[in-house]
N, C-alpha and C. Protein backbone atom coordinates (compact mmCIF):
# COMPACT_ATOMS: atom_id res chain seq x y z
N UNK A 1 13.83 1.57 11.67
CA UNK A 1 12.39 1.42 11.79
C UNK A 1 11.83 0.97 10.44
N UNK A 2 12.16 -0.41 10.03
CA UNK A 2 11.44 -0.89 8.98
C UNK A 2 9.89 -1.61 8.92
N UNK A 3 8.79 -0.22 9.17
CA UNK A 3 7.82 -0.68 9.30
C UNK A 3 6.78 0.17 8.56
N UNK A 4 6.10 -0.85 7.64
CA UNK A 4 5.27 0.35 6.58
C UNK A 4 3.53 -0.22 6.84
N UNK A 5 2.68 0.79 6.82
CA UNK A 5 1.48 0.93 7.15
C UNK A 5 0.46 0.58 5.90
N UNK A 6 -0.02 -0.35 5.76
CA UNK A 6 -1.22 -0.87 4.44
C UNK A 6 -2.33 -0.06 4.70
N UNK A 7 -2.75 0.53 3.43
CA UNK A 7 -4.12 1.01 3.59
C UNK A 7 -5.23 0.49 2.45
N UNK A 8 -5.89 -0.49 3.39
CA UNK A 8 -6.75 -1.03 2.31
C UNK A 8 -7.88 -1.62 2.60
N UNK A 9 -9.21 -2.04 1.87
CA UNK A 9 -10.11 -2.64 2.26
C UNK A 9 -10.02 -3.88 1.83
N UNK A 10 -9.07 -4.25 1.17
CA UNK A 10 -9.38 -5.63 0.34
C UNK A 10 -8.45 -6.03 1.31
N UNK A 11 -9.21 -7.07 2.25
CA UNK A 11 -8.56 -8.04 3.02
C UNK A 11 -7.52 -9.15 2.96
N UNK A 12 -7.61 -9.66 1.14
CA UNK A 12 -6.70 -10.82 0.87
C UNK A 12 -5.58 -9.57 0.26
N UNK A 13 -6.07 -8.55 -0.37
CA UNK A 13 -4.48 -7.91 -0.97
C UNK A 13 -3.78 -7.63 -0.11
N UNK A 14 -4.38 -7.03 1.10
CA UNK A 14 -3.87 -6.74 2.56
C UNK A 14 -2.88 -7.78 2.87
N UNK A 15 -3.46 -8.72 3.43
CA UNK A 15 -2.78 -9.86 3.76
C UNK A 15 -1.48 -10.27 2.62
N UNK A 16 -1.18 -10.18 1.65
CA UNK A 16 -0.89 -10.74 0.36
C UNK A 16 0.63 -9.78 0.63
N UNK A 17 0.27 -8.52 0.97
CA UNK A 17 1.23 -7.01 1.15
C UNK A 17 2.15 -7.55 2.22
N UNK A 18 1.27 -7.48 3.34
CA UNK A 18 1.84 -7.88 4.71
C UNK A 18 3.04 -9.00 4.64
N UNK A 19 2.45 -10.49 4.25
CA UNK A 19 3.40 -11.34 4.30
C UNK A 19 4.42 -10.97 3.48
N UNK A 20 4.27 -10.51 2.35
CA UNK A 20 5.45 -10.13 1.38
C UNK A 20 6.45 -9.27 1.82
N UNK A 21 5.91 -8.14 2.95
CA UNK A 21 6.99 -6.94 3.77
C UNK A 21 7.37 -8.32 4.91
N UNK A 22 6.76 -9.16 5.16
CA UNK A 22 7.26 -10.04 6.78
C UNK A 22 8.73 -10.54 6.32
N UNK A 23 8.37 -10.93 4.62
CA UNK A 23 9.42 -12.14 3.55
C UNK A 23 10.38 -11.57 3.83
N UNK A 24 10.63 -10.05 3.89
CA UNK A 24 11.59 -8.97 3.69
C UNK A 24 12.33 -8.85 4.90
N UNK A 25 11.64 -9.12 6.24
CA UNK A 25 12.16 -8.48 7.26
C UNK A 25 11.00 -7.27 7.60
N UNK A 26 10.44 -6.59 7.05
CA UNK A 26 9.76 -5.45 7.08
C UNK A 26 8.25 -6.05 8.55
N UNK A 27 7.76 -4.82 9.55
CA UNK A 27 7.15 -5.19 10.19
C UNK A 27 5.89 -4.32 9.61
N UNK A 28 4.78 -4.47 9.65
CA UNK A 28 3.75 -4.14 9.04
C UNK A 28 2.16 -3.54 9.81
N UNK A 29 1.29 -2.78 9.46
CA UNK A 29 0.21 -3.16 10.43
C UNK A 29 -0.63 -2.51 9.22
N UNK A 30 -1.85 -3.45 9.06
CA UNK A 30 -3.34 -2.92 7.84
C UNK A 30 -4.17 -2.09 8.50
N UNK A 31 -5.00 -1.38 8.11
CA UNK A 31 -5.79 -0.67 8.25
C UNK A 31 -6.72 -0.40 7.39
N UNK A 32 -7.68 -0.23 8.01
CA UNK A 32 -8.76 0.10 6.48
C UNK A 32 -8.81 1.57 6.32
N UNK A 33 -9.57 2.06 4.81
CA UNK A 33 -9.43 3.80 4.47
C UNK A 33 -10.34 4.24 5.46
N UNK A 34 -11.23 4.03 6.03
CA UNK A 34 -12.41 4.79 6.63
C UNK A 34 -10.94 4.97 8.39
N UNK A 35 -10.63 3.92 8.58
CA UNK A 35 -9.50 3.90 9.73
C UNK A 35 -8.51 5.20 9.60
N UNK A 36 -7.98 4.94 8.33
CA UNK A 36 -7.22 6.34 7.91
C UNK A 36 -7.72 7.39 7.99
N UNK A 37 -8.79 7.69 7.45
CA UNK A 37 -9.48 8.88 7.46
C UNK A 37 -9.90 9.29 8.66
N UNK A 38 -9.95 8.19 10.12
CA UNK A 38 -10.39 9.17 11.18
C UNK A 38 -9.10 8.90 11.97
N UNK A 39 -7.85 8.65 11.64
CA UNK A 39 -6.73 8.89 12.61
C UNK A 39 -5.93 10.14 11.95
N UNK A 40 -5.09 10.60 13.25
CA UNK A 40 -4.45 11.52 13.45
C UNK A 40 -3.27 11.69 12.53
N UNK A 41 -3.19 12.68 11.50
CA UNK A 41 -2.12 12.28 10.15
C UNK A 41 -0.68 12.20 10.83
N UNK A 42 -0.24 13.34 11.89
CA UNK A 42 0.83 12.58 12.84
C UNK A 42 1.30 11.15 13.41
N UNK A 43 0.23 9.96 13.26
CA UNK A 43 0.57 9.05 13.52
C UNK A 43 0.99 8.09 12.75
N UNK A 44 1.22 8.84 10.79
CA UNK A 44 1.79 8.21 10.37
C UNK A 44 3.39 8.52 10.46
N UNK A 45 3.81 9.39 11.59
CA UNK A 45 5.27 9.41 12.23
C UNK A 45 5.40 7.53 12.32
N UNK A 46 4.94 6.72 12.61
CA UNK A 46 5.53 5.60 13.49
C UNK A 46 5.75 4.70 12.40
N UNK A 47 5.61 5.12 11.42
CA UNK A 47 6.21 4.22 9.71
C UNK A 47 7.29 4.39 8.72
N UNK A 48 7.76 3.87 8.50
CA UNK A 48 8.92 4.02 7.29
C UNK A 48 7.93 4.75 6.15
N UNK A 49 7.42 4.20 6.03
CA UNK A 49 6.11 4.58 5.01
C UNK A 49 4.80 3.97 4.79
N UNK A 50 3.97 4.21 4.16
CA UNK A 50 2.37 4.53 4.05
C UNK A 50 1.93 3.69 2.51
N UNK A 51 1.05 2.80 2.18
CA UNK A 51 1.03 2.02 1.18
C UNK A 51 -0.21 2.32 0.84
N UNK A 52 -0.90 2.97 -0.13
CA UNK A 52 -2.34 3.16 -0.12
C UNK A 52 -2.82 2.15 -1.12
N UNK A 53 -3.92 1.13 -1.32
CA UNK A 53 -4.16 0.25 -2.12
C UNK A 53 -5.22 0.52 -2.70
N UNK A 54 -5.57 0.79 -4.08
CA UNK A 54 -6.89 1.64 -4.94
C UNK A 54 -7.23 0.70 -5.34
N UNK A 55 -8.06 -0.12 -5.52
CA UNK A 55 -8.62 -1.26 -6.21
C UNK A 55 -9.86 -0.72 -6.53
N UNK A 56 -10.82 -1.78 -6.94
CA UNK A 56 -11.92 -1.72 -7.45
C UNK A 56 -13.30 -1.31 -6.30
N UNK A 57 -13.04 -1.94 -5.73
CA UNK A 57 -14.14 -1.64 -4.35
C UNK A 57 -13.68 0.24 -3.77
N UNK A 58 -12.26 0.54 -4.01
CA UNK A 58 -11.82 1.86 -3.54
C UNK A 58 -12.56 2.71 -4.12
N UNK A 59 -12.20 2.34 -5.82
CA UNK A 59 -13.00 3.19 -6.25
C UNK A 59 -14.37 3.60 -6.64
N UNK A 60 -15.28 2.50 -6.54
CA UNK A 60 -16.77 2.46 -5.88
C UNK A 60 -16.67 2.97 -4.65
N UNK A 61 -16.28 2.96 -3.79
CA UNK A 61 -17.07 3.33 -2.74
C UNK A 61 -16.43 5.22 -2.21
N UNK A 62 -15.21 5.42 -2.64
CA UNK A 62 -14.38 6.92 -2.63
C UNK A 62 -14.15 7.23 -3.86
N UNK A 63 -14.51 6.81 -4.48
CA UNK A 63 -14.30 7.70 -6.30
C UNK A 63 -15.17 9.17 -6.53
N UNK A 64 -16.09 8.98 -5.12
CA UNK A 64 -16.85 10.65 -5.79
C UNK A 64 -16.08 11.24 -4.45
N UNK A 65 -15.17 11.17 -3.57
CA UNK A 65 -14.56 12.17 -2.64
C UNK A 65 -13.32 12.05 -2.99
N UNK A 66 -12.96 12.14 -3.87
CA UNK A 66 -11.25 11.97 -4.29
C UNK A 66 -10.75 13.34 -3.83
N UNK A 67 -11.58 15.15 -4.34
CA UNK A 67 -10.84 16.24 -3.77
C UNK A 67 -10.87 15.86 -2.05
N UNK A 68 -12.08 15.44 -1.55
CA UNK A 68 -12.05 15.82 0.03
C UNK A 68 -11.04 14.83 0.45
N UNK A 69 -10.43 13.59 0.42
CA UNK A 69 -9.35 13.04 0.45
C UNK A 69 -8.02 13.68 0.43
N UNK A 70 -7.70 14.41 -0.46
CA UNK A 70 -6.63 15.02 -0.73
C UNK A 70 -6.08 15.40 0.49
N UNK A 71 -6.85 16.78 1.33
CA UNK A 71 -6.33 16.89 2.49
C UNK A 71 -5.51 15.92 3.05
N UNK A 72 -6.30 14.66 3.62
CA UNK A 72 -5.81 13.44 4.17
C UNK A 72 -4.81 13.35 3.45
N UNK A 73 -4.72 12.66 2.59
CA UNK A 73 -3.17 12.04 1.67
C UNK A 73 -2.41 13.17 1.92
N UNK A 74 -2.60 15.00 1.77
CA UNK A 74 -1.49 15.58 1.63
C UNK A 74 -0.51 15.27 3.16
N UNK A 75 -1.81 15.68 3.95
CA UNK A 75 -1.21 15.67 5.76
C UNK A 75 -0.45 14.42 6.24
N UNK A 76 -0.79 13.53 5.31
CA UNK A 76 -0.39 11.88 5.52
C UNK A 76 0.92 11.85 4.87
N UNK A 77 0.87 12.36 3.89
CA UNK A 77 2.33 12.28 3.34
C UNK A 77 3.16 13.67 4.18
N UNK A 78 3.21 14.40 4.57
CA UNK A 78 4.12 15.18 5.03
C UNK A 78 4.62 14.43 6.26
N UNK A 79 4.19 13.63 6.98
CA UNK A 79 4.95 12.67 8.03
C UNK A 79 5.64 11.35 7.33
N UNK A 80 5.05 11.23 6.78
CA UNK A 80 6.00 9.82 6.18
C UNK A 80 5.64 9.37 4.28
N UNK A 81 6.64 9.08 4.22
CA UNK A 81 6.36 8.64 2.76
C UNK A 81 5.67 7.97 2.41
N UNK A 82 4.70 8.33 1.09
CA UNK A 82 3.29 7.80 0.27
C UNK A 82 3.68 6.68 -0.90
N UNK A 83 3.14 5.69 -1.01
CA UNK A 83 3.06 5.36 -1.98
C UNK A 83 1.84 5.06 -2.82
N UNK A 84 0.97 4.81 -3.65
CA UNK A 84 -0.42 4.45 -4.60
C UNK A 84 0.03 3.38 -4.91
N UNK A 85 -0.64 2.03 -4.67
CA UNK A 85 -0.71 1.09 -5.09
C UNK A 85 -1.96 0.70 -5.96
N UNK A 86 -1.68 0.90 -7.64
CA UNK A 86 -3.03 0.54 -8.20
C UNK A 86 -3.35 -1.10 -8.16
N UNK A 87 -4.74 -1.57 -7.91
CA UNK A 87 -4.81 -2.83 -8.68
C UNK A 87 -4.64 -3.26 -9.77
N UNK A 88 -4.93 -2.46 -10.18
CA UNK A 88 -5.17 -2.27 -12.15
C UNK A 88 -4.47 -0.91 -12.66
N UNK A 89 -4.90 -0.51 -13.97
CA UNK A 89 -3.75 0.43 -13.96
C UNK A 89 -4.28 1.85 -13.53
N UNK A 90 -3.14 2.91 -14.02
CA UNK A 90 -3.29 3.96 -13.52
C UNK A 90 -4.53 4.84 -13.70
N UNK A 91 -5.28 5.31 -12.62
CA UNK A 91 -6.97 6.28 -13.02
C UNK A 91 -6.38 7.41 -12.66
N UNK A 92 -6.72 8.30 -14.11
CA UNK A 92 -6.48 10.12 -13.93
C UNK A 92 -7.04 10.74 -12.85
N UNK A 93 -8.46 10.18 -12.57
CA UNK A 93 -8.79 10.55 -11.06
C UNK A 93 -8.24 11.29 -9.82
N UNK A 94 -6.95 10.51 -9.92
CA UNK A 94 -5.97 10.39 -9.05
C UNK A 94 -5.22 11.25 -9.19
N UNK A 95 -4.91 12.10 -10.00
CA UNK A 95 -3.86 12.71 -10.13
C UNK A 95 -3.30 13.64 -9.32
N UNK A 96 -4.45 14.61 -8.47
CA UNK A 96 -4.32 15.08 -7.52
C UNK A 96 -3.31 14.87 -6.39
N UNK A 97 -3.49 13.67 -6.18
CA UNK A 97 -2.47 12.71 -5.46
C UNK A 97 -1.46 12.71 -5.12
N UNK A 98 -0.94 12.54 -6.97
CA UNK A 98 0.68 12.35 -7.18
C UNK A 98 1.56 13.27 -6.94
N UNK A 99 1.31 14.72 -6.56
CA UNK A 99 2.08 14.99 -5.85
C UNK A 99 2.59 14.63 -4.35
N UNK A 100 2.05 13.91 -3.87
CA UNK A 100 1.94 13.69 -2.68
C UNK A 100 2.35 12.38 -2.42
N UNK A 101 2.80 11.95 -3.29
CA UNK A 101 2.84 9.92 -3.55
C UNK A 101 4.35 10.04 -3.36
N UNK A 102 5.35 9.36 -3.24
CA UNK A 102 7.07 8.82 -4.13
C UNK A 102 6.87 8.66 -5.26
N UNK A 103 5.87 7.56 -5.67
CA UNK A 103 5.79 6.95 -7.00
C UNK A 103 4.81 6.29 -6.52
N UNK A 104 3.89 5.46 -8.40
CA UNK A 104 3.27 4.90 -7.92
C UNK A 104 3.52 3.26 -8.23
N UNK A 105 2.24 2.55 -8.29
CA UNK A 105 2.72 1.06 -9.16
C UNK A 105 1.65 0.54 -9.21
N UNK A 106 1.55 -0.08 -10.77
CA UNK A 106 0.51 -0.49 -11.34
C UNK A 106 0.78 -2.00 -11.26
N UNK A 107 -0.04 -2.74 -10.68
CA UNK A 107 -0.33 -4.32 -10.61
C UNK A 107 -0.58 -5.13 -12.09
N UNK A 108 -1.49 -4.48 -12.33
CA UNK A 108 -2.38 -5.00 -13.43
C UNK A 108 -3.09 -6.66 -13.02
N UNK A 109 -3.35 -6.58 -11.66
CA UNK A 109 -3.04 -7.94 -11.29
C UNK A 109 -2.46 -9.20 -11.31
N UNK A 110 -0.97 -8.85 -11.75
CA UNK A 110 0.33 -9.75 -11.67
C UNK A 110 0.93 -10.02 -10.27
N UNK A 111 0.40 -11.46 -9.75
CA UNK A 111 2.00 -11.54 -8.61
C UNK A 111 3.23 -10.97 -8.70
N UNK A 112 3.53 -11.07 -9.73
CA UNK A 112 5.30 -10.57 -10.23
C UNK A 112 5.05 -9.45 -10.00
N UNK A 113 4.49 -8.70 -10.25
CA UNK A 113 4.34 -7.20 -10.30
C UNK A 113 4.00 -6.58 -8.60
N UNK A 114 3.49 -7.14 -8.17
CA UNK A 114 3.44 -6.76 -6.56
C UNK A 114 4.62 -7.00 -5.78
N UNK A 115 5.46 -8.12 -6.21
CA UNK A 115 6.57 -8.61 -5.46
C UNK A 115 7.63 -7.48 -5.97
N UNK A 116 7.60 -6.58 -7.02
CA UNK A 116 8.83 -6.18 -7.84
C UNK A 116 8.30 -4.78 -7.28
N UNK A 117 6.83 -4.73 -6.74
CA UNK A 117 6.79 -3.21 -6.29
C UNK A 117 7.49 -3.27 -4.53
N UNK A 118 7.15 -3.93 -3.97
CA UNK A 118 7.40 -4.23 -2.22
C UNK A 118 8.74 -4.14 -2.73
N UNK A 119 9.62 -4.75 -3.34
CA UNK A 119 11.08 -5.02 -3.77
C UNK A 119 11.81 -3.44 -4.04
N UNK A 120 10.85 -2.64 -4.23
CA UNK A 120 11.18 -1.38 -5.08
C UNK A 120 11.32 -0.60 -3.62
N UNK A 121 10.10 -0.59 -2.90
CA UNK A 121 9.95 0.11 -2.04
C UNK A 121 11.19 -0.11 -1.20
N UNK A 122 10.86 -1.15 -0.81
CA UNK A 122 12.04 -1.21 0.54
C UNK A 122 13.91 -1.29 -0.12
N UNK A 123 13.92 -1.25 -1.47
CA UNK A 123 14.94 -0.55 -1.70
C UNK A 123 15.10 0.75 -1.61
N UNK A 124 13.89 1.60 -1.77
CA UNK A 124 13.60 3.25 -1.95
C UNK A 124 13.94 3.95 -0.80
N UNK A 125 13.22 2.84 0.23
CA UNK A 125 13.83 3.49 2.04
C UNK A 125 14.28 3.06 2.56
N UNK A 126 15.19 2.25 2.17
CA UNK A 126 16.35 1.37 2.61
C UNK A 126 17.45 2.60 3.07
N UNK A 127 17.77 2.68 4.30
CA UNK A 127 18.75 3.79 4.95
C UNK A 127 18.16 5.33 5.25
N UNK A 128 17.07 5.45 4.85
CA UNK A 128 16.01 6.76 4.74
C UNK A 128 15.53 6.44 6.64
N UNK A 129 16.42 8.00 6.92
CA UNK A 129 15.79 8.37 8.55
C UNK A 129 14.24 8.96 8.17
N UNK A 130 13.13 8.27 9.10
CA UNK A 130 11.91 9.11 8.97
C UNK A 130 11.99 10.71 9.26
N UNK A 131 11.22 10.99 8.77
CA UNK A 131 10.83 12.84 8.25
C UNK A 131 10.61 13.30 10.38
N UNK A 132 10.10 12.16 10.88
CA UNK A 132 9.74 12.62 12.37
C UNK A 132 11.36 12.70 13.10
N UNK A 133 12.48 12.37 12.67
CA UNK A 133 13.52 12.63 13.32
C UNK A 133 14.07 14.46 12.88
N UNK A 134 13.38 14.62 11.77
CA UNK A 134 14.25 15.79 11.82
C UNK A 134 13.77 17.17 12.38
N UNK A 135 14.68 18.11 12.50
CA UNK A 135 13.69 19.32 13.66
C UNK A 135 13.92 20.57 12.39
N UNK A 136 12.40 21.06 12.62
CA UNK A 136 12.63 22.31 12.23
C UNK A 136 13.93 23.21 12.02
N UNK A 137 14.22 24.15 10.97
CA UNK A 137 15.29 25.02 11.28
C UNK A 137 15.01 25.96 12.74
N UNK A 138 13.69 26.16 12.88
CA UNK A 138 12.70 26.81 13.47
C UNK A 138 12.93 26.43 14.93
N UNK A 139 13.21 25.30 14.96
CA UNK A 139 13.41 24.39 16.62
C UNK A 139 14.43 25.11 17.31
N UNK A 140 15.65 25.79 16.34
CA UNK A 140 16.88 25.92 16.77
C UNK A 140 16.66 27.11 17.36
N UNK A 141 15.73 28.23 16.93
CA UNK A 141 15.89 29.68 17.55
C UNK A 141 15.01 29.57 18.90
């Protein structure tokens, strides 16, 4: 199941993500944050993993709900793996987060640098069964 979930408002980085996971083989689907925030954190079961994209518009418009977020990102990452994709570089803001992330990756707005993060990723879960195949110890009694 090589298929990872974009979360972003910026429509061309979106797009930019997407074709770069297509280059790969990887199947993809965008979404915007307000989308994330009202779906079911179980439904990030149906992904290899979860791509969150912080840019400049992110942080204008969610920079003053970063704690009430948390929830979301934590519940989001316990089904499938997180990653932070900065535009620019890393905001302490965030830090909250990083527990909840793999890792993150700073753009600084370099092509090279986006291609070497997608490159990273899908080496990272390259052979990685999703977290939704495995059962509780709990299942067994």
């Amino acid at each position: 199941m090589d298929k990872v979930l974009i979360i972003s408002d910026n429509l061309t980085m979106a797009h930019v993500i997407e074709t770069k996971f297509s280059n790969v083989g990887w199947s993809n689907q965008s979404i915007s944050v307000l989308s994330m925030m009202g779906r079911n954190s179980s439904s990030a079961n149906n992904y290899q993993c979860m791509i969150l994209v912080i840019d400049t518009d992110f942080r204008k418009r969610f920079g003053s709900i970063i704690d009430e977020m948390t929830a979301i990102i934590r519940n989001g990452s316990l089904h499938t793996t997180l990653y932070l994709m900065f535009e620019g570089d890393y905001d302490p803001r965030f830090a909250s987060w990083l527990e909840y992330s793999k890792t993150i990756f700073k753009l600084s707005m370099h092509h090279h640098n986006l291609l070497k993060a997608i490159n990273e990723i899908t080496r990272l879960e390259s052979g990685i069964v999703s977290r939704a195949a495995f059962c509780s110890p709990m299942d067994s009694i």
